[in-house]
Protein backbone atom coordinates (compact mmCIF):
# COMPACT_ATOMS: atom_id res chain seq x y z
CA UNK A 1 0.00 0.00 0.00
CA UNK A 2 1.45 3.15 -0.80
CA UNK A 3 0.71 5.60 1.38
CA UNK A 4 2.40 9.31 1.90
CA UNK A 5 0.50 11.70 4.35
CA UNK A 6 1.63 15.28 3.84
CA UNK A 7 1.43 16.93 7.58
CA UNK A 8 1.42 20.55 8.50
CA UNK A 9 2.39 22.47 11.43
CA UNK A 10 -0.70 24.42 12.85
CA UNK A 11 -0.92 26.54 16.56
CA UNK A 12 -4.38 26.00 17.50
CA UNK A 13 -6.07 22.76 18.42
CA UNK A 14 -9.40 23.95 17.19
CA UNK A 15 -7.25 24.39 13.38
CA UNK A 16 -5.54 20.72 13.63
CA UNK A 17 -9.47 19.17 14.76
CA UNK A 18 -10.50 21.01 11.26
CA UNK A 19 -8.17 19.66 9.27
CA UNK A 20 -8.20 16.16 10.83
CA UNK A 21 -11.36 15.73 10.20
CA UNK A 22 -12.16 17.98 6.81
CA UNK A 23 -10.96 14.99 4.65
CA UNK A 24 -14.55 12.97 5.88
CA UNK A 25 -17.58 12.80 4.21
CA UNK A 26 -19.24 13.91 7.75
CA UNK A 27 -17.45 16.88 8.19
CA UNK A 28 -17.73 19.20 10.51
CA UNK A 29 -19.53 16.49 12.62
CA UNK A 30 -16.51 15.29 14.43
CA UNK A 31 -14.73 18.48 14.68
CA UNK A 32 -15.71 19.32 18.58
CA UNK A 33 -14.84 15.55 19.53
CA UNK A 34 -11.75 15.71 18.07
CA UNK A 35 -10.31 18.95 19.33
CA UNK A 36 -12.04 17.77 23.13
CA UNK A 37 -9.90 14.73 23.04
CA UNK A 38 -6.48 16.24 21.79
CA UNK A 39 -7.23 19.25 24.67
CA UNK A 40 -7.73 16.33 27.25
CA UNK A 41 -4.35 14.38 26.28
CA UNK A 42 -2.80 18.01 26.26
CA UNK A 43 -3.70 18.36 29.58
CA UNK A 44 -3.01 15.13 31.37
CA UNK A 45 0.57 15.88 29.96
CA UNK A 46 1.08 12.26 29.32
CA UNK A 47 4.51 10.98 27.35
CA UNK A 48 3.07 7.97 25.61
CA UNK A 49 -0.30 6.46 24.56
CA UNK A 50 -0.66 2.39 23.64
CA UNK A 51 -3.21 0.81 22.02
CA UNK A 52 -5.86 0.90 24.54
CA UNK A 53 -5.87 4.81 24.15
CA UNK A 54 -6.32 4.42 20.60
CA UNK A 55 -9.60 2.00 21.32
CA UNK A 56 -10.73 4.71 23.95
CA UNK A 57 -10.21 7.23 21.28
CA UNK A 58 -11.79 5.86 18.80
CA UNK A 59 -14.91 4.52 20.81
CA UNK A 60 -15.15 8.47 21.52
CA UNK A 61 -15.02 10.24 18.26
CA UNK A 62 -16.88 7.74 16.44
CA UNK A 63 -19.49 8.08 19.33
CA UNK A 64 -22.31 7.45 16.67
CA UNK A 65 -20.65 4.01 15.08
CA UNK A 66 -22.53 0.78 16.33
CA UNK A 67 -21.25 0.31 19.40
CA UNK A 68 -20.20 -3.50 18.31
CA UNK A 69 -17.45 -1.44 15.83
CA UNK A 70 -16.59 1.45 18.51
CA UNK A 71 -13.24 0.95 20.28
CA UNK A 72 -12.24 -2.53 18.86
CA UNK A 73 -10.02 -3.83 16.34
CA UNK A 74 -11.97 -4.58 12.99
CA UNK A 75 -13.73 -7.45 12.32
CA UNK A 76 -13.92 -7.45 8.86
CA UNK A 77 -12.20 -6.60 5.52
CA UNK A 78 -12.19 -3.38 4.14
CA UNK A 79 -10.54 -1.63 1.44
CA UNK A 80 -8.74 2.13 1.31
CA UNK A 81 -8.33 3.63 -1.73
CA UNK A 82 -7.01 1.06 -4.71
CA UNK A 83 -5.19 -0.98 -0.96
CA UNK A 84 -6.32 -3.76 0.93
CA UNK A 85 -4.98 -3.71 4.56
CA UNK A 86 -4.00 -6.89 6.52
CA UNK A 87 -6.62 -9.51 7.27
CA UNK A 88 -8.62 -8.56 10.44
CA UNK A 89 -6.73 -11.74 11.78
CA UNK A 90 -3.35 -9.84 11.90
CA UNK A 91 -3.70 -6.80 12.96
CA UNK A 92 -2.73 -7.53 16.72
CA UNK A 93 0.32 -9.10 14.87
CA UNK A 94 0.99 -6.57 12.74
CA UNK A 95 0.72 -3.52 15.48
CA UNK A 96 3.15 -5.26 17.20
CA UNK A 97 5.75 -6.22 14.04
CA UNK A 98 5.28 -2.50 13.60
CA UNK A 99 6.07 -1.97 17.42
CA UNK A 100 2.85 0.35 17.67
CA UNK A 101 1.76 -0.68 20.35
CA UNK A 102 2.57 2.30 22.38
CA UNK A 103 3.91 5.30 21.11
CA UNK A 104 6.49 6.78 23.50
CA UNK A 105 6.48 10.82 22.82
CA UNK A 106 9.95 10.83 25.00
CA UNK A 107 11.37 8.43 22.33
CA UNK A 108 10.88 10.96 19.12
CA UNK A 109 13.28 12.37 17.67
CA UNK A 110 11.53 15.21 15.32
CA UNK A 111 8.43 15.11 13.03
CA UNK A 112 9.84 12.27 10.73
CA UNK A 113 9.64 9.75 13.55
CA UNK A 114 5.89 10.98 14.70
CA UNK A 115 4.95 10.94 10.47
CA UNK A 116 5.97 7.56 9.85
CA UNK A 117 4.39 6.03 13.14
CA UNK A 118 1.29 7.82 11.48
CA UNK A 119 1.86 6.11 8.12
CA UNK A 120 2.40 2.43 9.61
CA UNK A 121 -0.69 2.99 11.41
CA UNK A 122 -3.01 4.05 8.52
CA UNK A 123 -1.48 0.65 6.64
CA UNK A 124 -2.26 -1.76 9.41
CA UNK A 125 -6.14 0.35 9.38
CA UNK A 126 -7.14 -0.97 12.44
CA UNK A 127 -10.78 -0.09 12.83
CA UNK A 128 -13.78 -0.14 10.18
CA UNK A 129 -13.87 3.61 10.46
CA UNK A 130 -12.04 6.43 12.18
CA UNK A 131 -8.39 5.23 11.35
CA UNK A 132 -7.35 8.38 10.30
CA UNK A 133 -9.04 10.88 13.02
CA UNK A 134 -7.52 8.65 15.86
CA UNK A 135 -3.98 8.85 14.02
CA UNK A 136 -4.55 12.52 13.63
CA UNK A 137 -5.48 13.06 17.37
CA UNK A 138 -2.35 10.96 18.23
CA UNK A 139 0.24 12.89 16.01
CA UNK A 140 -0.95 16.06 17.48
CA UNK A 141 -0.66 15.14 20.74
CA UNK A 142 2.99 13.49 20.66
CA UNK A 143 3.84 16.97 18.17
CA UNK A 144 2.85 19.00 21.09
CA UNK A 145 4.95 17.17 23.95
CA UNK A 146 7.81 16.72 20.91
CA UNK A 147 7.53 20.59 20.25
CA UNK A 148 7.32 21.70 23.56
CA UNK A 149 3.65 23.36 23.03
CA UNK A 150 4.76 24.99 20.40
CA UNK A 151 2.87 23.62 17.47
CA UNK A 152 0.75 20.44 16.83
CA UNK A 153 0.82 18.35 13.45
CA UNK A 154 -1.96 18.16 11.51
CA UNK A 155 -1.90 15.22 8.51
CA UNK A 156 -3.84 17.06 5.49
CA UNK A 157 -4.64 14.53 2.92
């Protein structure tokens, strides 16, 4: 699957909810979700989030998903573009090949590092729905411990 997100650097977390979610045929549904959820992981001030975050993410901006398909790995096959992702069957084995499993801000380096961990997540395409808003949410949070509050990453697709 080729796959090359183009990220930009924004100040505001209202501007990086916008843009996470302007890609989606439902936007500006999940725009206030979005931005509550990056504020919240802002302000706990964490330095990492694993896979369970993701799930609790996800279960939270796709609030309106049936609630079988909210917070939990896909069950089914899907297709992205002209790509297949992995079988449903792999994806546990595939997040951890990948080592996403937890995503240690402390451990990154600069954008590249934050942009790639982005990428391998949007291959693997964990959930039916809401891949790319949870990755978003994520990137933005580990860009603002990375940055120091200075600016948040915002993938623009």
């Amino acid at each position: 699957m080729t796959f090359n997100p183009t990220f930009i650097r924004v100040k505001t977390v209202d501007e990086c909810a916008d843009l996470i979610n302007r890609p989606h045929e439902d936007y500006p549904q999940r725009v206030n979700v979005t931005a509550a959820i990056i504020r919240y992981h802002i302000e706990v001030d964490t330095d990492f989030v694993t896979t369970e975050g993701y799930k609790a993410m996800h279960s939270y901006i796709m609030y309106d998903m049936d609630v079988g398909s909210r917070g939990v790995w896909r069950t089914c096959h899907v297709t992205v573009g002209d790509a297949t992702p992995c079988s449903p069957y792999l994806i546990q084995a595939e997040i951890e090949r990948n080592q996403l499993q937890t995503l240690w801000f402390n451990k990154l380096v600069d954008d590249s590092d934050i942009i790639r961990w982005y990428r391998a997540l949007m291959i693997v395409h964990p959930f039916k729905d809401g891949n790319g808003r949870v990755g978003g949410c994520i990137a933005a949070i580990a860009s603002h411990y990375l940055s120091k509050g200075e600016y948040l990453l915002a993938p623009c697709q």
